[in-house]
Protein backbone atom coordinates (compact mmCIF):
# COMPACT_ATOMS: atom_id res chain seq x y z
CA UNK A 1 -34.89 -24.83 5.40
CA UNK A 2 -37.08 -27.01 7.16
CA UNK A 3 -37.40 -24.33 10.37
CA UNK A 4 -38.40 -22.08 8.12
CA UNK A 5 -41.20 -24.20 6.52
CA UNK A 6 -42.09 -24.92 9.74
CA UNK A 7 -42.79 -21.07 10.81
CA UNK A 8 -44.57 -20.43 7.24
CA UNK A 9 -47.07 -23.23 7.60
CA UNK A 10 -45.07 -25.43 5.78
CA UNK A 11 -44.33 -23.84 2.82
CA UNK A 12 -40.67 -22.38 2.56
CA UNK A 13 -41.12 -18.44 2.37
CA UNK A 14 -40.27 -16.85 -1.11
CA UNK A 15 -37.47 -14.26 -1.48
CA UNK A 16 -40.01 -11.02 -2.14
CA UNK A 17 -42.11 -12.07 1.20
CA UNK A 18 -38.53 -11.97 3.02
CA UNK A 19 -37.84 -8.84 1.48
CA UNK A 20 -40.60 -6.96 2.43
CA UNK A 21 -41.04 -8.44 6.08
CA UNK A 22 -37.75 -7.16 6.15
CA UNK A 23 -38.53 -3.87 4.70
CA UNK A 24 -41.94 -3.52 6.94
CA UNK A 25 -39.58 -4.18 10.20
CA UNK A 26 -36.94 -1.43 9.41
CA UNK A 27 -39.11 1.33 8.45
CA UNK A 28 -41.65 1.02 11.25
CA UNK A 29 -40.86 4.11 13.22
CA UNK A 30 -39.05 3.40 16.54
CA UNK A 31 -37.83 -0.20 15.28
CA UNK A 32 -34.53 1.38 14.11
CA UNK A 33 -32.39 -1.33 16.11
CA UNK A 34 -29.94 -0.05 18.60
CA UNK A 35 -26.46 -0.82 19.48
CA UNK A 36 -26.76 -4.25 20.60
CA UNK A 37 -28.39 -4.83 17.42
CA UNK A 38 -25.88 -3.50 15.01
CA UNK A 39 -22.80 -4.66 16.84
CA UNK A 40 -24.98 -8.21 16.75
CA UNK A 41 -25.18 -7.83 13.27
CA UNK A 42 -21.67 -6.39 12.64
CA UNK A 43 -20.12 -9.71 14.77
CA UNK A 44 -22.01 -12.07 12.81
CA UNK A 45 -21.30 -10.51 9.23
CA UNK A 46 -17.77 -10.85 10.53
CA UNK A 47 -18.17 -14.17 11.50
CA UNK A 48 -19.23 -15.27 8.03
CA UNK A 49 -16.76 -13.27 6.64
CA UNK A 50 -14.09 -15.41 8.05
CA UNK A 51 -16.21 -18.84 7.76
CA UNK A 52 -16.10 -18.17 4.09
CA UNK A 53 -12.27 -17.20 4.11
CA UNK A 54 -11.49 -20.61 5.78
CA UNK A 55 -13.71 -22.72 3.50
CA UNK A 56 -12.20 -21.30 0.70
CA UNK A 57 -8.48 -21.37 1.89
CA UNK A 58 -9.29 -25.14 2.89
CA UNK A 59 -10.48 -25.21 -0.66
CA UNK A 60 -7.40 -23.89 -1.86
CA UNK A 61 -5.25 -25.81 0.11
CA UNK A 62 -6.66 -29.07 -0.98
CA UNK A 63 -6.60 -28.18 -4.69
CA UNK A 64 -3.39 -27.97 -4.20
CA UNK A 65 -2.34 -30.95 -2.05
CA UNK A 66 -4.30 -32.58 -5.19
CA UNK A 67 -2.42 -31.06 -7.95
CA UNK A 68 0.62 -31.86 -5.69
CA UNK A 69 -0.03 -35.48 -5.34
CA UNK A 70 -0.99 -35.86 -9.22
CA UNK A 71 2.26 -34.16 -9.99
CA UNK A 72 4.24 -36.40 -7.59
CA UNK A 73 2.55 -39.41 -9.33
CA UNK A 74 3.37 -38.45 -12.69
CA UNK A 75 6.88 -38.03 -11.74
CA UNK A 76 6.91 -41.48 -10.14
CA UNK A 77 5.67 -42.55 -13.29
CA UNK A 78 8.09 -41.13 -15.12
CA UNK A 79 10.57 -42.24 -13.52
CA UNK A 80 9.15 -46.19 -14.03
CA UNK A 81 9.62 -45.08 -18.10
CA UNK A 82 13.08 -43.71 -17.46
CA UNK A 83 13.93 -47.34 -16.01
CA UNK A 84 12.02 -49.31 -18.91
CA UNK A 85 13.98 -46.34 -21.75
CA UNK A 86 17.25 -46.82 -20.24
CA UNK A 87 17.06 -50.80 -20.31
CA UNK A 88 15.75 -50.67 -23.39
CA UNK A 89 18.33 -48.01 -24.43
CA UNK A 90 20.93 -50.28 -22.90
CA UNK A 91 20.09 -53.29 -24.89
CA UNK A 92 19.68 -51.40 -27.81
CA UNK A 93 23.28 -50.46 -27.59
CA UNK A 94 24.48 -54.06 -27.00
CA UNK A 95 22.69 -55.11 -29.85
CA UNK A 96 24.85 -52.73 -32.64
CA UNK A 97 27.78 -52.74 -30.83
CA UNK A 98 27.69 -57.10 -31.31
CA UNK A 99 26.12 -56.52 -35.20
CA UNK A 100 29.12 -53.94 -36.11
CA UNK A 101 31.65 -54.58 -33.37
CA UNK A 102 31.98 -50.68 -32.66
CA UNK A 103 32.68 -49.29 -29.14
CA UNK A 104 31.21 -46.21 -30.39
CA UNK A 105 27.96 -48.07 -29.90
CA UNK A 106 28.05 -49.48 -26.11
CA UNK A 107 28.20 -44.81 -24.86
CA UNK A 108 24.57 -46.00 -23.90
CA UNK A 109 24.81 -49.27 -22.44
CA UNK A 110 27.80 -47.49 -20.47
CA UNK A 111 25.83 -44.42 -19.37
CA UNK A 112 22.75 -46.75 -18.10
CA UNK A 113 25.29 -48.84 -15.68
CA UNK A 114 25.57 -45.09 -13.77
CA UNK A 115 22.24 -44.44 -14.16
CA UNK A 116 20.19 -47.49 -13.07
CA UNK A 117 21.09 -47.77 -9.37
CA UNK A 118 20.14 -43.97 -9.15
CA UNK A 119 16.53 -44.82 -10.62
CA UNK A 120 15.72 -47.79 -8.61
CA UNK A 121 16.90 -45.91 -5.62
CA UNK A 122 14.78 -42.91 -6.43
CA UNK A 123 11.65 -45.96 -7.29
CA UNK A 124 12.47 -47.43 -3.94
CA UNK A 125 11.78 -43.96 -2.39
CA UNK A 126 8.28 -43.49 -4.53
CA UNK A 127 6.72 -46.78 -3.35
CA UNK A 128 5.05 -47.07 -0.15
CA UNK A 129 6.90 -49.46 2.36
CA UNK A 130 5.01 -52.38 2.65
CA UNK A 131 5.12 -56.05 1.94
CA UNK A 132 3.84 -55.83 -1.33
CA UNK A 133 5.84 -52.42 -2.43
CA UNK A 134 8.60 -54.88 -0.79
CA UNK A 135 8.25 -57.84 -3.12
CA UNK A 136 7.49 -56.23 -6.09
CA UNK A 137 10.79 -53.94 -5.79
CA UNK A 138 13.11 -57.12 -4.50
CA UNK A 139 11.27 -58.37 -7.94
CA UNK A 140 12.00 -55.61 -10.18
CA UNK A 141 15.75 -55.22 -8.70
CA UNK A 142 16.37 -59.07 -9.55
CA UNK A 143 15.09 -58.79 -13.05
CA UNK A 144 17.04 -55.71 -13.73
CA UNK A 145 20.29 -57.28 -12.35
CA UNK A 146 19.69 -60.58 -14.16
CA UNK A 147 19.12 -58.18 -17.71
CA UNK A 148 21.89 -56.53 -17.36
CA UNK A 149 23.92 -59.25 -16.34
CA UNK A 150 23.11 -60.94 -19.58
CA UNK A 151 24.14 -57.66 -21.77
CA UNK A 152 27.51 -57.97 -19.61
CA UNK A 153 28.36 -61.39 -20.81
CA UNK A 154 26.91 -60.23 -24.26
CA UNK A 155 29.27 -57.32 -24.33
CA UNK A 156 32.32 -59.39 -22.75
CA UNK A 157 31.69 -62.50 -25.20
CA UNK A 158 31.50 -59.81 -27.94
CA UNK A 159 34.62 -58.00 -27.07
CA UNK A 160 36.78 -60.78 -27.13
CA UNK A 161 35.57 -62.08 -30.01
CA UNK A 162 33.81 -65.46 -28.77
CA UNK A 163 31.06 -66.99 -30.12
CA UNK A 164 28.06 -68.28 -27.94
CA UNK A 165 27.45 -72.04 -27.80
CA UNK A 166 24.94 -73.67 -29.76
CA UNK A 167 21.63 -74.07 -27.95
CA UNK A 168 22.46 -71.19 -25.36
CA UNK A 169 19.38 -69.44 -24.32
CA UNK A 170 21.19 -66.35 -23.46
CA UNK A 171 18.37 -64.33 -25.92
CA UNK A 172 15.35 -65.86 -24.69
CA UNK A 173 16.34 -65.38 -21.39
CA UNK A 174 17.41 -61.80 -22.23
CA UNK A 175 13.47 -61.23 -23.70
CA UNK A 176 11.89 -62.98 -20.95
CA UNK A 177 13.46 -60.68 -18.41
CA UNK A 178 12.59 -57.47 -20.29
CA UNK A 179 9.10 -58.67 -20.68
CA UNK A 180 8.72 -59.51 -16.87
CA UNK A 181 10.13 -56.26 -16.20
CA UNK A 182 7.69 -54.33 -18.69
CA UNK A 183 5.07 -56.28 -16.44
CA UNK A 184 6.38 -55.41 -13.06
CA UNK A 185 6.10 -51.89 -14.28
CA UNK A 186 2.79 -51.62 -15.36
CA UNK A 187 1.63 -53.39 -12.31
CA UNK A 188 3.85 -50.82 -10.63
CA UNK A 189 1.71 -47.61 -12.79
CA UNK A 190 -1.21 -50.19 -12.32
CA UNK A 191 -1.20 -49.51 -8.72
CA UNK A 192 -0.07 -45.64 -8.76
CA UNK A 193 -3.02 -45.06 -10.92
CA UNK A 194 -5.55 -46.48 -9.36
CA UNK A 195 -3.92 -44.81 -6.18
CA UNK A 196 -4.22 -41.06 -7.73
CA UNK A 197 -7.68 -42.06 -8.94
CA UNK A 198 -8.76 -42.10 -5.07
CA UNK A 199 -7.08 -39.03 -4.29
CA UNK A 200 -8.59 -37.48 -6.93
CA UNK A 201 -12.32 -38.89 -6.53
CA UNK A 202 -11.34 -37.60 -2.42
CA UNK A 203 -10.42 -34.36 -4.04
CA UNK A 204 -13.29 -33.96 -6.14
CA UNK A 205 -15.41 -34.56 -3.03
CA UNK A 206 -14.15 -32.24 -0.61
CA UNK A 207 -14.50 -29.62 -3.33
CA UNK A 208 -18.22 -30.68 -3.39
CA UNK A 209 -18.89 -30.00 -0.04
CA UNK A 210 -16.66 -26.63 0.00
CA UNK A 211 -19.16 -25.66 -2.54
CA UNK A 212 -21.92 -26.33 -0.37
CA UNK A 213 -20.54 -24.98 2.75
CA UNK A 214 -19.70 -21.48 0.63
CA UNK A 215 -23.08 -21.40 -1.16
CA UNK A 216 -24.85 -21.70 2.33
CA UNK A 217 -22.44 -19.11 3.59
CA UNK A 218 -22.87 -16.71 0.83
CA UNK A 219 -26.66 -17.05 1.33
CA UNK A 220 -26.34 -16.07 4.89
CA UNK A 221 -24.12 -13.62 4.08
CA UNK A 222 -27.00 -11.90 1.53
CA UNK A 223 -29.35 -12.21 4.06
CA UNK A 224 -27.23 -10.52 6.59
CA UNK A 225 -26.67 -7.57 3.79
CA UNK A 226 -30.18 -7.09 3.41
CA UNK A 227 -30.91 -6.61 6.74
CA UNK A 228 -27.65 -4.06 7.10
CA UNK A 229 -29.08 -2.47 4.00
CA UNK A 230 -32.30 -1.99 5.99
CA UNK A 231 -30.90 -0.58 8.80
CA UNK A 232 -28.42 1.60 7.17
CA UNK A 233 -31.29 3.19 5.07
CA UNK A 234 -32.76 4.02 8.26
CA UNK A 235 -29.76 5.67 9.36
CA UNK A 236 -29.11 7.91 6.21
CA UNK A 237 -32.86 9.24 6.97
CA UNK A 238 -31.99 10.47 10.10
CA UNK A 239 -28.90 11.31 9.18
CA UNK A 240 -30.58 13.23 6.24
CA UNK A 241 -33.01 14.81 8.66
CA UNK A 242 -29.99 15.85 11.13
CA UNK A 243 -28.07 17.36 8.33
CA UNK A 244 -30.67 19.49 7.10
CA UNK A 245 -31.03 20.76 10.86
CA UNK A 246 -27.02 21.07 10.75
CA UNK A 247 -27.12 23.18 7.49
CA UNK A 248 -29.74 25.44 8.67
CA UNK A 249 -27.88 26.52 11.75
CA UNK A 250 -24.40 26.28 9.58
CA UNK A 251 -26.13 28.99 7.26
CA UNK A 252 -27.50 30.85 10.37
CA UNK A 253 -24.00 30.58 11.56
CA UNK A 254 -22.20 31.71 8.72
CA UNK A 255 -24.37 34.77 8.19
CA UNK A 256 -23.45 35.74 11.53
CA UNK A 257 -20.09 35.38 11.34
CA UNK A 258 -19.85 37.34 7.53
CA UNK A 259 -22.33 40.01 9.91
CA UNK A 260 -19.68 39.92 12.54
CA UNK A 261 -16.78 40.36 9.66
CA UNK A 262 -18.03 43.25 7.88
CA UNK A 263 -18.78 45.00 10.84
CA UNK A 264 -14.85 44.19 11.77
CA UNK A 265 -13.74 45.03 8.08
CA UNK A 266 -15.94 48.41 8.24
CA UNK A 267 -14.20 49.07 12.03
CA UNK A 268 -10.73 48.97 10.33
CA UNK A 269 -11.62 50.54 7.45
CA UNK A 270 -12.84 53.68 9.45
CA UNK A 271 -9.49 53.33 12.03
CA UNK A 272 -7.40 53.20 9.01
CA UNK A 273 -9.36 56.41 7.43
CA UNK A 274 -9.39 58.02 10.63
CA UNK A 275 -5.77 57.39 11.63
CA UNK A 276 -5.25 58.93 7.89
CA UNK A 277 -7.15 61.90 8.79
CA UNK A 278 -4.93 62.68 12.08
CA UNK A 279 -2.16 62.65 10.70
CA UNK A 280 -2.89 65.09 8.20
CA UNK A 281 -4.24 67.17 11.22
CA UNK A 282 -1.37 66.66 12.89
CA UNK A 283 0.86 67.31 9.50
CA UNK A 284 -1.38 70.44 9.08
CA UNK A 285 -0.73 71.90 12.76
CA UNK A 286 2.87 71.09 13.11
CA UNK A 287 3.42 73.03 9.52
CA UNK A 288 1.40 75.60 10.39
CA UNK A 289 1.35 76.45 13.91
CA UNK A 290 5.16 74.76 14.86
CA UNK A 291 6.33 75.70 11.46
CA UNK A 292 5.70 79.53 12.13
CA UNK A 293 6.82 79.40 15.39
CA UNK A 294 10.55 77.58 14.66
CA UNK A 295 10.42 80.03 11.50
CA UNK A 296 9.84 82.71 13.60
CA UNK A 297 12.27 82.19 16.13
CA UNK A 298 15.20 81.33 13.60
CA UNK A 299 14.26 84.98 11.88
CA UNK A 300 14.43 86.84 15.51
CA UNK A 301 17.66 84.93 16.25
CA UNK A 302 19.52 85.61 13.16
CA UNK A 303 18.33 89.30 13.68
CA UNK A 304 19.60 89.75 16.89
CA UNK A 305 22.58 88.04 16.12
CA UNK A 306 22.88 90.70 13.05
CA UNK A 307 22.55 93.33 15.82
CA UNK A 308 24.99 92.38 18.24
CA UNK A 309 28.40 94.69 18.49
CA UNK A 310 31.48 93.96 17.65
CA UNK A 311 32.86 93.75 21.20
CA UNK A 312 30.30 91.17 21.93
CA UNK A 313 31.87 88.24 24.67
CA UNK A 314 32.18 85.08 22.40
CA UNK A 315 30.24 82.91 24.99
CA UNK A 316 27.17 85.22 23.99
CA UNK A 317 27.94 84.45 19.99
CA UNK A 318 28.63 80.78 20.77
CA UNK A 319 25.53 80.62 21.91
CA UNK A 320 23.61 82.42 19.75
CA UNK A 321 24.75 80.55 17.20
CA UNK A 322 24.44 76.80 18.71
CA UNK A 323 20.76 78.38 19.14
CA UNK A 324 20.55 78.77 15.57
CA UNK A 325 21.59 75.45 14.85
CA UNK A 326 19.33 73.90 17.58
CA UNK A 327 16.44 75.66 15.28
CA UNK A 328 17.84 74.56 11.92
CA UNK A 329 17.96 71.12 13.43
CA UNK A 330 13.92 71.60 14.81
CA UNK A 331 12.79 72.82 11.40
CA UNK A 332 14.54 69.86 9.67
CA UNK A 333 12.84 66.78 12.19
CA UNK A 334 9.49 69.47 11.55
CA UNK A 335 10.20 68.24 8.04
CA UNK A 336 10.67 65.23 8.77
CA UNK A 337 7.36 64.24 10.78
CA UNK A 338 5.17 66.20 8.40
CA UNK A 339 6.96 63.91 5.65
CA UNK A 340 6.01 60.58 7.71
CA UNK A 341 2.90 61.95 8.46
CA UNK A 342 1.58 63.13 5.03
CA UNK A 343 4.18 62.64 2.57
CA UNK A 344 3.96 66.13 0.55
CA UNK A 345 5.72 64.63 -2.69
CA UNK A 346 2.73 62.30 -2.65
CA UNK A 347 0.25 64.93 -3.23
CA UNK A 348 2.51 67.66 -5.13
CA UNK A 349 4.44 65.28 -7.17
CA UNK A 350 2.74 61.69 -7.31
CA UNK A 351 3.26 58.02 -6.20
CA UNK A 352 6.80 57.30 -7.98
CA UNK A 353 8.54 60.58 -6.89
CA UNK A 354 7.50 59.87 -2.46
CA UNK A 355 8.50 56.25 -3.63
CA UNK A 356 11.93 57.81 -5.00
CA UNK A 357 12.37 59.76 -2.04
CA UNK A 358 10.91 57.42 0.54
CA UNK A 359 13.87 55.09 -1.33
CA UNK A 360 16.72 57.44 -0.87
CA UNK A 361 15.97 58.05 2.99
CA UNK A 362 16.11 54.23 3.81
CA UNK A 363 19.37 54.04 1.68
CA UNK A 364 20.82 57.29 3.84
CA UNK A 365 19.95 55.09 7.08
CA UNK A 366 20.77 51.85 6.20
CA UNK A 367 23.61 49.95 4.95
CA UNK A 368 21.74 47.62 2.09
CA UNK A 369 22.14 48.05 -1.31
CA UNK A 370 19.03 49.55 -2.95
CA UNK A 371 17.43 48.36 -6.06
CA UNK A 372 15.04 50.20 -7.59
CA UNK A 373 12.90 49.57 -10.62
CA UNK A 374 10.30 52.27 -10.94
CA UNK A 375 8.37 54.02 -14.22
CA UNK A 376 9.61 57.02 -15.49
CA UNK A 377 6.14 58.60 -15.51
CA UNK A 378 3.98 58.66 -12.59
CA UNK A 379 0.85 56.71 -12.46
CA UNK A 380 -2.76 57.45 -12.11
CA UNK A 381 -4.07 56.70 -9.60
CA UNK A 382 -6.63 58.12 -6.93
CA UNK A 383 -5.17 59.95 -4.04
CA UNK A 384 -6.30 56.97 -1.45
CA UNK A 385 -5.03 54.26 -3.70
CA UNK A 386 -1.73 56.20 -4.05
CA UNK A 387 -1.34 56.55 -0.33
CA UNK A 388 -2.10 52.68 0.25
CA UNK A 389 0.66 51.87 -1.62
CA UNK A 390 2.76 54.15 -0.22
CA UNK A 391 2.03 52.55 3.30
CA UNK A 392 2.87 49.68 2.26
CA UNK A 393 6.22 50.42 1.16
CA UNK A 394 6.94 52.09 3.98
CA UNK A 395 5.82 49.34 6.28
CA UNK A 396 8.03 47.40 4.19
CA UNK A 397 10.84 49.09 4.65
CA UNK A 398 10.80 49.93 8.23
CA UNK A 399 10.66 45.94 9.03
CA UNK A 400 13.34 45.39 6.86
CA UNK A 401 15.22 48.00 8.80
CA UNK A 402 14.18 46.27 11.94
CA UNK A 403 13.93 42.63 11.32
CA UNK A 404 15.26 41.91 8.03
CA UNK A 405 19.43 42.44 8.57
CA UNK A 406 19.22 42.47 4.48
CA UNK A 407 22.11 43.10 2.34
CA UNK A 408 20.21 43.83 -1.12
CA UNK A 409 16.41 45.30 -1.21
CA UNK A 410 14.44 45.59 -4.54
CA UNK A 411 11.41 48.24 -4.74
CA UNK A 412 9.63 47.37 -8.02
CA UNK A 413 6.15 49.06 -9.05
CA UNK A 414 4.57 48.46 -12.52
CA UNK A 415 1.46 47.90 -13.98
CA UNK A 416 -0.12 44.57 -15.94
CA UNK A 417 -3.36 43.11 -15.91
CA UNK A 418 -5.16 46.58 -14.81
CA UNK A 419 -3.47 46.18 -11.77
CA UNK A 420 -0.95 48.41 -10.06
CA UNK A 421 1.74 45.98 -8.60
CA UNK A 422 4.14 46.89 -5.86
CA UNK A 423 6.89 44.95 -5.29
CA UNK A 424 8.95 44.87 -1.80
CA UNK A 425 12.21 42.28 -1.56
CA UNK A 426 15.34 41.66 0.40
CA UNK A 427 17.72 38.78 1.10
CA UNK A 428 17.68 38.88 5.00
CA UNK A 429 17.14 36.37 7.02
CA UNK A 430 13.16 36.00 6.71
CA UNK A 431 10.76 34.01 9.02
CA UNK A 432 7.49 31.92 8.65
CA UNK A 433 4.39 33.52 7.66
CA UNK A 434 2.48 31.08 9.63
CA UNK A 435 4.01 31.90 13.26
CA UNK A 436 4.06 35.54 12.49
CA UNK A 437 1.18 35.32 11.65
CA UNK A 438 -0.57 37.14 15.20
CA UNK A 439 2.43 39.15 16.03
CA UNK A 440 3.26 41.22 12.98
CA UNK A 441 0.07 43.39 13.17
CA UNK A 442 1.95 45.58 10.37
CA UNK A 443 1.56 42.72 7.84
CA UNK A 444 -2.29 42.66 9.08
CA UNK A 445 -2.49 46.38 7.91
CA UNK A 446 -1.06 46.09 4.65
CA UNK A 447 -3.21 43.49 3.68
CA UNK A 448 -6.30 45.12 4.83
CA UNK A 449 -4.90 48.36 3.04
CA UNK A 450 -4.98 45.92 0.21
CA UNK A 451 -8.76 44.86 0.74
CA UNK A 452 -9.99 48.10 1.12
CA UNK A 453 -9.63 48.73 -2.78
CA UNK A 454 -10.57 45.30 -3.96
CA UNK A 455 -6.61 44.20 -4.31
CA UNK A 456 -4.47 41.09 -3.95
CA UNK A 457 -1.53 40.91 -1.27
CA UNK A 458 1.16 38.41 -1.05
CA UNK A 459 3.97 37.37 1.22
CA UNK A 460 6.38 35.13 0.36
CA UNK A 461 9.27 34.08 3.37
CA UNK A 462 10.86 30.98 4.92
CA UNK A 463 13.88 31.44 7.26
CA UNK A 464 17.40 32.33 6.24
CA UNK A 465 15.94 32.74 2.50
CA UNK A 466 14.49 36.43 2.63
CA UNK A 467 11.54 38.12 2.15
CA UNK A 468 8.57 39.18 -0.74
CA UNK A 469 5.64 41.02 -0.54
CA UNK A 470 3.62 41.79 -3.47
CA UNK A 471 0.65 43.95 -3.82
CA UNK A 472 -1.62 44.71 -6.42
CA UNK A 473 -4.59 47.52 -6.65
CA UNK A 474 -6.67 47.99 -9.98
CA UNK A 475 -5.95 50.99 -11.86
CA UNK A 476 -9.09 52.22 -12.34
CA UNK A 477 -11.06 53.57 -9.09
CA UNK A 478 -13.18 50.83 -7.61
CA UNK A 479 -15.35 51.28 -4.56
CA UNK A 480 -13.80 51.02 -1.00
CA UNK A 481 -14.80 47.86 0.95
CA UNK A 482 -16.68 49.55 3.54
């Protein structure tokens, strides 16, 4: 206090001039302190920190070492009455058992004869060692031996039935004992009083200065918070200023990158279209132009089998015939790509019949049981939206064929919510979503097939627990995600 007087002219500066030369420092541009400064700042706030956790464990620790040594004192004095009851409890006992001559009486004059040794022991161990503590306990032992020698030659005289001489002073001496030993034992509390006083008036002290000591180091400590306050305020403006700079180029940043992700969504939208489109070019030309042609030739070689005479060489039929076959079997895997290609039960007889069909196919070439759980009637839907979900569920199917090694699949469609929900499970051995996640560029397409009409897609598969895919495309038309 008095360097400080000393720097203010002699009067001690108030706690709103600190404040604001405080204030005035920190928001002076450029006097934003540096490292040094805050690691300064940060090793003395820590220093405090643990000044004021030893001052106040000290504290601690001698508020209790003074509740210990008042507790210790009370049982030493306590144990001084225990003495002074039991003698008194002793005498007491002699006393009835020589007015009414019943043993029953002397069960506490017997019980102090165990006892008494055991107390003056445990007083021997309370008192300091000194010459004093010495004397008064060599004191204190005599009287009690002397008393309780007298209540043995009371009881003996009593038991055998003998009288005490005239003029013995057995009594007096008897009370003068007891009263010397109620005297030795309140010099005895005398002297442990005035002993816990001082520990006490010590205690009381120490706590005095511990108050001090704290209320200088909280002070300190406040002052040190102020200035932290300060400098942190500083801080959280230019960390204001850098986050605004950080948001704008976030925002500039994320418009890019949604610029960059429709552009990709629009890209697969128009490869998924286009790859749509080709294969109903290709469907077109291999039913048209292939399909005439394997038509054709299958007409011309059944005719000129027709035509061929009866003494034909067999070789010649054979062949004719295997050639016939070899054309039944080209018209059939026509059929059959056409069918992958653009599924005509899809157009001619809706999404539930090519799902029927697509069904029965995977059930021809594979050995899991099929489940399937379609509507009777077919569902509305546009063309497009029809076709997506027909995709899907043969995307489905061909990994399960692949990959899956299932034992039971479950097709499912239905409709809730407005939504038209597909439904693709098996019991194979599955995998995690999460590592095939790059590599299964099939899952990719269903759930951008899923996008494109404002849908939901879900996949659901851990190892060695199967597989579920789920996907769901509003009923009514909505507009393509282009």
């Amino acid at each position: 206090m008095s360097d400080l007087s000393c720097l203010s002219g002699g009067k001690p500066p108030t706690m709103t001039a600190a404040l604001s030369s405080f204030s005035s420092f920190f928001s002076r541009p450029g006097s934003l302190p540096g490292r040094p400064w805050r690691y300064l700042l940060f090793g003395l706030g820590c220093l405090l920190v643990i000044a004021v956790l030893i001052s106040s464990f000290g504290q601690s620790n001698a508020s209790l070492r003074a509740l210990g040594k008042l507790q210790a004192q009370s049982e030493r004095i306590g144990r001084l009455d225990s003495l002074l009851i039991q003698l008194a409890d002793a005498e007491s006992s002699v006393r009835g058992y020589l007015l009414s001559r019943n043993r029953e009486y002397l069960e506490p004059y017997e019980a102090s004869l165990a006892t008494l040794h055991y107390t003056l022991d445990d007083i021997r161990a309370d008192l300091a060692t000194s010459p004093e503590s010495d004397a008064i306990l060599a004191d204190l032992s005599g009287l009690v031996t002397l008393k309780m020698r007298i209540l043995a030659d009371a009881v003996r005289r009593g038991s055998v039935s003998e009288e005490a001489p005239k003029g013995s002073s057995a009594p007096a001496e008897g009370k003068r004992y007891m009263d010397r030993i109620r005297d030795t034992l309140a010099e005895i509390k005398r002297r442990e009083l005035i002993e816990g006083q001082r520990s006490l008036e010590s205690s009381v002290l120490y706590f005095h200065r511990t108050q001090w000591v704290v209320a200088t180091l909280a002070g300190a400590a406040f002052l040190l918070l102020l200035m932290l306050y300060f400098v942190l305020q500083r801080q959280l403006q230019l960390r204001e200023q850098i986050a605004d700079l950080l948001r704008g180029e976030n925002q500039r940043l994320d418009a890019l990158v949604q610029e960059r992700t429709d552009e990709l969504s629009h890209l697969a939208s128009y490869l998924t279209n286009a790859r749509e489109a080709e294969q109903a070019r290709l469907a077109r030309e291999l039913h048209d132009e292939l399909g005439s042609l394997l038509t054709a030739a299958k007409m011309d070689t059944s005719w000129i089998v027709r035509q061929l005479a009866p003494d034909t060489p067999p070789a010649i039929r054979e062949r004719l015939e295997r050639l016939q076959d070899e054309l039944h079997n080209g018209i059939l895997l026509k059929r059959r790509l056409i069918d992958d290609l653009r599924p005509p039960l899809l157009k001619e007889l809706g999404l539930v019949a090519a799902l029927r069909a697509l069904a029965e196919d995977f059930a021809k070439s594979s050995e899991c049981r099929l489940v399937l759980d379609l509507p009777a009637d077919d569902l509305e839907l546009p063309r497009d939206q029809a076709l997506a979900l027909f995709r899907i569920a043969q995307e489905g199917l061909t990994n399960i064929r692949k990959y899956a090694a299932a034992h039971t699949v479950k097709i499912g469609l239905a409709t809730a919510g407005g939504r038209a929900i597909l439904r693709i499970e098996d019991d194979g051995r599955g995998f995690d979503p999460a590592l095939a996640g790059k590599r299964r560029h099939g899952l990719a397409g269903m759930r951008h097939r899923v996008q494109m009409f404002a849908g939901d897609f879900s996949l659901e598969s851990r190892p060695g627990h199967g597989t579920r895919i789920v996907a769901g495309i509003p009923l009514a038309e909505a507009a393509l995600v282009q």
